[in-house]
PDB file of N, CA and C in Angstrom:
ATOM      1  N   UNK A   1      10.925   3.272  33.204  1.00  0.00           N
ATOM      2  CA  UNK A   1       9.769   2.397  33.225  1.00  0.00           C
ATOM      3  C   UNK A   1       8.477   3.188  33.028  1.00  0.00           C
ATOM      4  N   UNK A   2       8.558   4.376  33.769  1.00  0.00           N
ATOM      5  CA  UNK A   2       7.164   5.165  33.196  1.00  0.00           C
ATOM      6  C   UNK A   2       7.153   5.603  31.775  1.00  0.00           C
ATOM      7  N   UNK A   3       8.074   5.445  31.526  1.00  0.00           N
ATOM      8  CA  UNK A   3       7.893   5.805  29.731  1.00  0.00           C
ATOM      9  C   UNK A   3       7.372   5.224  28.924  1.00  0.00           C
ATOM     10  N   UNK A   4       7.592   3.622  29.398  1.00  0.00           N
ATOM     11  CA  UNK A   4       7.217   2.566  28.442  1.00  0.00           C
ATOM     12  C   UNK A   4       5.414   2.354  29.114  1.00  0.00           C
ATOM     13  N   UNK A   5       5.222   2.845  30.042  1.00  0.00           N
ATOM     14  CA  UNK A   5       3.627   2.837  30.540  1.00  0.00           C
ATOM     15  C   UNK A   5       3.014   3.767  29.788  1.00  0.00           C
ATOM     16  N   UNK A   6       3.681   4.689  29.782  1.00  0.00           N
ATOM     17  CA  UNK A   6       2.804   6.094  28.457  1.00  0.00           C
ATOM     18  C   UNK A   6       3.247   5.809  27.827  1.00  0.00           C
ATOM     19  N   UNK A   7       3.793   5.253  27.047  1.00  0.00           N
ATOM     20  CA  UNK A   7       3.768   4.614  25.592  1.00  0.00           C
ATOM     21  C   UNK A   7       2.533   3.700  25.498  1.00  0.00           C
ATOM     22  N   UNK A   8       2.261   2.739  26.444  1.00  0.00           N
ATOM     23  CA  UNK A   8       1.382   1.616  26.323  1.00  0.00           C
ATOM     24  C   UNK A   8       0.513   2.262  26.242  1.00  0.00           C
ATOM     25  N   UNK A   9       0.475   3.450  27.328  1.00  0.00           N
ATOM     26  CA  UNK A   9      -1.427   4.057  27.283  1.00  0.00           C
ATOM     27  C   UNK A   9      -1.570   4.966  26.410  1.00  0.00           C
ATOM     28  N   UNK A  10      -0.517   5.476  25.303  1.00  0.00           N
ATOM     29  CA  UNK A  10      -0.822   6.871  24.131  1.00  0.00           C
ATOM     30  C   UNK A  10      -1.373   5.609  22.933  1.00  0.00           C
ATOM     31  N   UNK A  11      -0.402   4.153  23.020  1.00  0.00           N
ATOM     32  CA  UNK A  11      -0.774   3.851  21.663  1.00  0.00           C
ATOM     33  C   UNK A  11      -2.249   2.799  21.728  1.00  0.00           C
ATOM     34  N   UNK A  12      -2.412   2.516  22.946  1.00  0.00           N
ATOM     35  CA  UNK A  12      -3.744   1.935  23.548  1.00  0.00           C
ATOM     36  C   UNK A  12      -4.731   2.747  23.157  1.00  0.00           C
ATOM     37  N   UNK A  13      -4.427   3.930  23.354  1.00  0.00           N
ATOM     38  CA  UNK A  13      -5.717   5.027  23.118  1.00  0.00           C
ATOM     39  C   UNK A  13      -6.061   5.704  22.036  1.00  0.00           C
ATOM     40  N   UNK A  14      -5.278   5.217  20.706  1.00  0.00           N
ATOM     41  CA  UNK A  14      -5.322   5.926  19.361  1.00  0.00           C
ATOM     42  C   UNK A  14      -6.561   4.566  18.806  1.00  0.00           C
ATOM     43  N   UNK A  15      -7.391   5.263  17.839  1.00  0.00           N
ATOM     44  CA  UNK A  15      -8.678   4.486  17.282  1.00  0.00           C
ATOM     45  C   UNK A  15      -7.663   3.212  16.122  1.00  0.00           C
ATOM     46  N   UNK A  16      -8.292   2.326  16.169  1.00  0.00           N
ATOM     47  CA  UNK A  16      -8.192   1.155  15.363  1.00  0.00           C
ATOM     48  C   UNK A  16      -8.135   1.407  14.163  1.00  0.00           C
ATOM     49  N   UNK A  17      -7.467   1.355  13.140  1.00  0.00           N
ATOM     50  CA  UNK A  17      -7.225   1.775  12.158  1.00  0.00           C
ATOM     51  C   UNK A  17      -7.971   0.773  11.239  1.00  0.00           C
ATOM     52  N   UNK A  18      -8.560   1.654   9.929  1.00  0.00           N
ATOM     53  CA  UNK A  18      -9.639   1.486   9.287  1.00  0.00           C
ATOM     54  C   UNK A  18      -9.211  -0.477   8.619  1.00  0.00           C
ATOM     55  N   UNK A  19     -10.155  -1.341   8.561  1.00  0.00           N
ATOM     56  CA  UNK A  19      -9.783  -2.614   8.198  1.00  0.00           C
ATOM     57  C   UNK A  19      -9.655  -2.776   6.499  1.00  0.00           C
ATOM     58  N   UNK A  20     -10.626  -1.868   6.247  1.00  0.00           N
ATOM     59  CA  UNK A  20     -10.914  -1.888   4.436  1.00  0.00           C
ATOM     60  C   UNK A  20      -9.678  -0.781   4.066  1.00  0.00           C
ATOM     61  N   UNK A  21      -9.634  -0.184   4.347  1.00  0.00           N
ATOM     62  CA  UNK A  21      -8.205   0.627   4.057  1.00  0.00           C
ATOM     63  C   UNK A  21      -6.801  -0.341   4.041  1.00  0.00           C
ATOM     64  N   UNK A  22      -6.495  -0.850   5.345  1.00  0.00           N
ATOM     65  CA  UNK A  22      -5.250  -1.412   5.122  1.00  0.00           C
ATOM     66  C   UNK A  22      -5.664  -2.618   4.178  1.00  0.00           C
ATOM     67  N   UNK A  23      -6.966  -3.479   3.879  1.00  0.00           N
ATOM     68  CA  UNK A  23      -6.991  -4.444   2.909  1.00  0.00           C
ATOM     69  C   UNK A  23      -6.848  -3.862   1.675  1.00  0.00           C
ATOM     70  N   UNK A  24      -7.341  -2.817   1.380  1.00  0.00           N
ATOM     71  CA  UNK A  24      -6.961  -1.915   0.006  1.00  0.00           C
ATOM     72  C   UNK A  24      -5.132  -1.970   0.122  1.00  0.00           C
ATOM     73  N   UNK A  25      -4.739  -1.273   0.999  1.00  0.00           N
ATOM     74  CA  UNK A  25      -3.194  -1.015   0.537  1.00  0.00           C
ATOM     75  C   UNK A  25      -2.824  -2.393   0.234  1.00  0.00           C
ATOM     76  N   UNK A  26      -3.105  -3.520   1.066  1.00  0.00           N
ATOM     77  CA  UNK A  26      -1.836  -4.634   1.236  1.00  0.00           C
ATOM     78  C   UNK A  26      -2.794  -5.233  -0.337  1.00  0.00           C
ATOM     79  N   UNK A  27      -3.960  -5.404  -0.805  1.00  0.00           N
ATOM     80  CA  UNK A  27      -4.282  -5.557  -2.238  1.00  0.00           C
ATOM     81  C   UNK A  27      -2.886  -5.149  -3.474  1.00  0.00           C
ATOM     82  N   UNK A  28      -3.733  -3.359  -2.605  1.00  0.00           N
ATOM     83  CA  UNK A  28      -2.775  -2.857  -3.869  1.00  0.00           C
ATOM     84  C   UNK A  28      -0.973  -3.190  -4.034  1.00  0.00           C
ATOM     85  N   UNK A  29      -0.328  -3.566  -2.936  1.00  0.00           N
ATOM     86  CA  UNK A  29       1.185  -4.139  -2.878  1.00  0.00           C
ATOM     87  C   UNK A  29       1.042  -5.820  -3.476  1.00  0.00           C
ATOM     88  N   UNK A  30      -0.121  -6.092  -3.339  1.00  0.00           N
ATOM     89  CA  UNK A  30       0.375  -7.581  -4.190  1.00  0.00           C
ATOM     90  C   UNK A  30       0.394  -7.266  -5.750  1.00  0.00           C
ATOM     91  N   UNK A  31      -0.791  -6.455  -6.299  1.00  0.00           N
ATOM     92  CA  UNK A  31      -1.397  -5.834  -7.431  1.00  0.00           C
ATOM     93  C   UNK A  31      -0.109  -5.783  -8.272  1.00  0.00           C
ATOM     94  N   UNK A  32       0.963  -4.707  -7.432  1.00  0.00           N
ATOM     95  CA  UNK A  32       2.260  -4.579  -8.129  1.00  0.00           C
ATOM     96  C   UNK A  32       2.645  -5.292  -7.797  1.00  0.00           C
ATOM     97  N   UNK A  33       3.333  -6.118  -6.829  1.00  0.00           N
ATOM     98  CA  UNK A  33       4.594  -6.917  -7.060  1.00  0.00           C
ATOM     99  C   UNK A  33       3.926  -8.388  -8.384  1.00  0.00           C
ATOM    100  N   UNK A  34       2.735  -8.532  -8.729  1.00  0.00           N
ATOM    101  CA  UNK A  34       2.439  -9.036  -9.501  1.00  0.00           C
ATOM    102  C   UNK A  34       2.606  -8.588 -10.781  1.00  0.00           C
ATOM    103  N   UNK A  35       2.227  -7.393 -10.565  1.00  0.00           N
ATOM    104  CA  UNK A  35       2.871  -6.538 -12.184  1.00  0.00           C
ATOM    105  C   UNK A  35       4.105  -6.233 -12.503  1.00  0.00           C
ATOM    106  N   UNK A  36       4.846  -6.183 -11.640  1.00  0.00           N
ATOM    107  CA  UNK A  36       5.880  -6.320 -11.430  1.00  0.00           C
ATOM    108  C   UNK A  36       6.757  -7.701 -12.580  1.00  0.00           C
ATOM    109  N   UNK A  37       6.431  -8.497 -11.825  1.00  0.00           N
ATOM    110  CA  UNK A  37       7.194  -9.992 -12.109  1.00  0.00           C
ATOM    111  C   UNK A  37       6.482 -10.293 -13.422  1.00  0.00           C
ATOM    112  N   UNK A  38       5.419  -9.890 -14.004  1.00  0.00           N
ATOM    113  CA  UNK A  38       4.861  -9.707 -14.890  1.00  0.00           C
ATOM    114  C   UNK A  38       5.485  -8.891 -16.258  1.00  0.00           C
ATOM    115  N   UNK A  39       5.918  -7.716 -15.625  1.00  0.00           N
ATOM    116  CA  UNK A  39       6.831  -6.891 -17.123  1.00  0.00           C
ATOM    117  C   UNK A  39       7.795  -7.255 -16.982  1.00  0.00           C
ATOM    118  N   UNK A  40       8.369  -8.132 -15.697  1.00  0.00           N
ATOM    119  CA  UNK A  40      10.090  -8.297 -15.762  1.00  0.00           C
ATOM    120  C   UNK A  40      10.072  -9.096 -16.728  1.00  0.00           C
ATOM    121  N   UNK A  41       9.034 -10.159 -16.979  1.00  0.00           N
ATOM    122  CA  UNK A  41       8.911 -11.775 -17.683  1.00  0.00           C
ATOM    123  C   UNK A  41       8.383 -10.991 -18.922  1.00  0.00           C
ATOM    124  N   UNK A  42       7.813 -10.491 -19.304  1.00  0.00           N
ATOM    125  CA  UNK A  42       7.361  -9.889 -20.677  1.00  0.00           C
ATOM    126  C   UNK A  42       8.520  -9.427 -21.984  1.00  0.00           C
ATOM    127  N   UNK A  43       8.711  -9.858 -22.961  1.00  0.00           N
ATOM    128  CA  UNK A  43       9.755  -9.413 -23.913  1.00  0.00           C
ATOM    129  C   UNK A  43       9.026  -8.637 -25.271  1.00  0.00           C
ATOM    130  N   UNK A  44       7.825  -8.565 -24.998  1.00  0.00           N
ATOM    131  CA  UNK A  44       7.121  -7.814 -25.964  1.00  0.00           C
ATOM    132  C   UNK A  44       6.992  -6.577 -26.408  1.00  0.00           C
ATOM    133  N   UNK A  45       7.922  -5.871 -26.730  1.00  0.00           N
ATOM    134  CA  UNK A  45       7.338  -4.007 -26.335  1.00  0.00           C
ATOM    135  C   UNK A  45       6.142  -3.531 -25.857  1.00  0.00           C
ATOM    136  N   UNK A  46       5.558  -3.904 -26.929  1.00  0.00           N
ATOM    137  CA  UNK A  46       4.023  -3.516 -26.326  1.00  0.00           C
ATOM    138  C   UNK A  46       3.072  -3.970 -25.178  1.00  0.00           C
ATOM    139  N   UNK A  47       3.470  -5.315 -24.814  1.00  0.00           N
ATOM    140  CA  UNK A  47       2.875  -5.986 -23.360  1.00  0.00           C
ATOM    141  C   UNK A  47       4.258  -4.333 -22.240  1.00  0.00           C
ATOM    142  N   UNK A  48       5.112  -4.689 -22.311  1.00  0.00           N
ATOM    143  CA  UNK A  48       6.173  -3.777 -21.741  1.00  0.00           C
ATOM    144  C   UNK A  48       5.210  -2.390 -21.327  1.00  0.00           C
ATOM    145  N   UNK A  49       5.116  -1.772 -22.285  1.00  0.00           N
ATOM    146  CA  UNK A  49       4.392  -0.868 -22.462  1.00  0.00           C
ATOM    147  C   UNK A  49       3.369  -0.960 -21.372  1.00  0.00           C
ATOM    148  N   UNK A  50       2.674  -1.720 -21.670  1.00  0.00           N
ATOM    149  CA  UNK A  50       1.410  -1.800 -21.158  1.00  0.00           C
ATOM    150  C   UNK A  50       1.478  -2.104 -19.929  1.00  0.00           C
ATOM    151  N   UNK A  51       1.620  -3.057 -19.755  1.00  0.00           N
ATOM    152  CA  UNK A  51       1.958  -3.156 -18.021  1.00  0.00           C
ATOM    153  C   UNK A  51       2.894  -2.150 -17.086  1.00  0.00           C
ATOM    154  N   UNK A  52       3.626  -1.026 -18.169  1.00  0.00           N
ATOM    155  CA  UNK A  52       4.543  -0.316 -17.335  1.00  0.00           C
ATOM    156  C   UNK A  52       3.135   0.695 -17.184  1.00  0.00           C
ATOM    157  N   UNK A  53       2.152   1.106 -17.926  1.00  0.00           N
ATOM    158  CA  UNK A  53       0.906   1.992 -17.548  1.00  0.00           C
ATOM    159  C   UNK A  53       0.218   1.151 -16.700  1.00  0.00           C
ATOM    160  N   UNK A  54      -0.075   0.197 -16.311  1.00  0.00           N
ATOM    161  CA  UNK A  54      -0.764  -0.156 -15.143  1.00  0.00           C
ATOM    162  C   UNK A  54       0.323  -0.180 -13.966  1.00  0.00           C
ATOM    163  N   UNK A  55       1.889  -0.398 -14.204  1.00  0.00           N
ATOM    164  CA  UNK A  55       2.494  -0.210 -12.613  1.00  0.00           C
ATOM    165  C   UNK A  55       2.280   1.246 -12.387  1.00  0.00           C
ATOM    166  N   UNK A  56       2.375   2.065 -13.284  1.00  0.00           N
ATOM    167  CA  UNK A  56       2.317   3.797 -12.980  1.00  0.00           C
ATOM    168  C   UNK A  56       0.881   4.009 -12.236  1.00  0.00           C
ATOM    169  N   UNK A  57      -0.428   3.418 -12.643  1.00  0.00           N
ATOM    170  CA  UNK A  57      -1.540   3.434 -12.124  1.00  0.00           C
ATOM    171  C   UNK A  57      -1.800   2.848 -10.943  1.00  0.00           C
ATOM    172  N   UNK A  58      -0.895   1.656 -10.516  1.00  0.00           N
ATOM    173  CA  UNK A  58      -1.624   1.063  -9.438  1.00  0.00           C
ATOM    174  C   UNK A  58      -0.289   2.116  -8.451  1.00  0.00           C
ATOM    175  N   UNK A  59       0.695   2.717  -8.588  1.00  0.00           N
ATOM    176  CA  UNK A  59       1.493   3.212  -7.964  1.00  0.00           C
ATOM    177  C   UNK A  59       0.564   4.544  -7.474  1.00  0.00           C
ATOM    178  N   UNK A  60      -0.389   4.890  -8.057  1.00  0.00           N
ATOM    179  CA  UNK A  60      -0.999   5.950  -7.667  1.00  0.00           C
ATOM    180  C   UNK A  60      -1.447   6.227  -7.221  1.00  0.00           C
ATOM    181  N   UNK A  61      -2.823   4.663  -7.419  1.00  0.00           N
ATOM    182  CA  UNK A  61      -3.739   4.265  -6.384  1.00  0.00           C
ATOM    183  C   UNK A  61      -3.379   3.950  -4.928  1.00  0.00           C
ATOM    184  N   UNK A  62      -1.256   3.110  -4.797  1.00  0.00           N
ATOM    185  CA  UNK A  62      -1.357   3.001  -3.719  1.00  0.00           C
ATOM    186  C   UNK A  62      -1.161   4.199  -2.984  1.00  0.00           C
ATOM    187  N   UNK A  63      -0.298   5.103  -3.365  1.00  0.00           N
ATOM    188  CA  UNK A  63      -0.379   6.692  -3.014  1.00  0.00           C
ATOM    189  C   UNK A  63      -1.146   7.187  -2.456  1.00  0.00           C
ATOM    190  N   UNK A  64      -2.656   6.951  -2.867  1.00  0.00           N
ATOM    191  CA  UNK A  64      -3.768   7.879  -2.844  1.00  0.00           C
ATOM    192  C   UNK A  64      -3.994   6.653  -1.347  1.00  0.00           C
ATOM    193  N   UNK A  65      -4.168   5.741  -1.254  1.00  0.00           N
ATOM    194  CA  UNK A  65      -4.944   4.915  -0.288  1.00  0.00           C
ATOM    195  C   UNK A  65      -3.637   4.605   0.690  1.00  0.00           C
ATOM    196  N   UNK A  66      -2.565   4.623   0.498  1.00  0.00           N
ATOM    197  CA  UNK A  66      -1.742   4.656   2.129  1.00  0.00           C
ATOM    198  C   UNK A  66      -1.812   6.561   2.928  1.00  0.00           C
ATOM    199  N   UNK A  67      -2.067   7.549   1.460  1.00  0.00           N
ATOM    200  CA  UNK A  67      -2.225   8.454   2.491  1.00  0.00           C
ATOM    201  C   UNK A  67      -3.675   9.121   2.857  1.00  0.00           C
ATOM    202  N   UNK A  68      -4.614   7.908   2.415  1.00  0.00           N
ATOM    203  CA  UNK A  68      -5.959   8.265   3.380  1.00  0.00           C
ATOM    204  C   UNK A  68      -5.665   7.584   4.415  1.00  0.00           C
ATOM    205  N   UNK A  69      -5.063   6.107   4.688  1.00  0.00           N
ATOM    206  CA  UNK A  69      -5.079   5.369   5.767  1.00  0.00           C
ATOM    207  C   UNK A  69      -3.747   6.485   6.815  1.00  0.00           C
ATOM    208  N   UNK A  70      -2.923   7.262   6.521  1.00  0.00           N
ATOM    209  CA  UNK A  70      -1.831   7.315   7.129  1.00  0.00           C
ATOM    210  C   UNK A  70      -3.265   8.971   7.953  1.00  0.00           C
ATOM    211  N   UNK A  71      -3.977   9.562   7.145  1.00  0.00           N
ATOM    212  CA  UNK A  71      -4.991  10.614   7.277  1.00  0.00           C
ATOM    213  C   UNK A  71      -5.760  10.185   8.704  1.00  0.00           C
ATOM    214  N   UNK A  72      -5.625   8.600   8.767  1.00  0.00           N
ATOM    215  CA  UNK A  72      -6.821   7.973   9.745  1.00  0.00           C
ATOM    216  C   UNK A  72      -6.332   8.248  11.350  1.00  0.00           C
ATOM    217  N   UNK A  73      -4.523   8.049  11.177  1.00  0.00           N
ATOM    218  CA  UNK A  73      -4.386   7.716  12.378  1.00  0.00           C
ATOM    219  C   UNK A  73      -4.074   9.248  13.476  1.00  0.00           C
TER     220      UNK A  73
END
């Protein structure tokens, strides 16, 4: 039982994690699963193409912004 009390009071006491950060990540996870369902539905090469360079880009961005938010805690 004291374990689960220092648990309550270690994760009570860590700072609130940034609000514009996690709205950036959970953005950027709709971003793709939209691009996503987007090149699956595409039969064009070149739309193909193209949207496979924006999943590579937004994959990067989410990269870069889950490990500033993961930096926060």
């Amino acid at each position: 039982m004291d374990e689960l009390a220092r648990e309550r009071t270690v994760r009570s006491r860590k700072a609130p994690r940034d609000p514009a950060a996690l709205s950036r990540v959970e953005s950027l996870r709709l971003a793709r699963v939209d691009l996503q369902r987007q090149a699956n539905a595409t039969g064009h090469p070149g739309l193909q193409a193209a949207r496979a360079g924006a999943l590579a880009d937004v994959d990067r961005q989410l990269a870069e912004a889950q490990a500033a938010l993961d930096e926060l805690e």
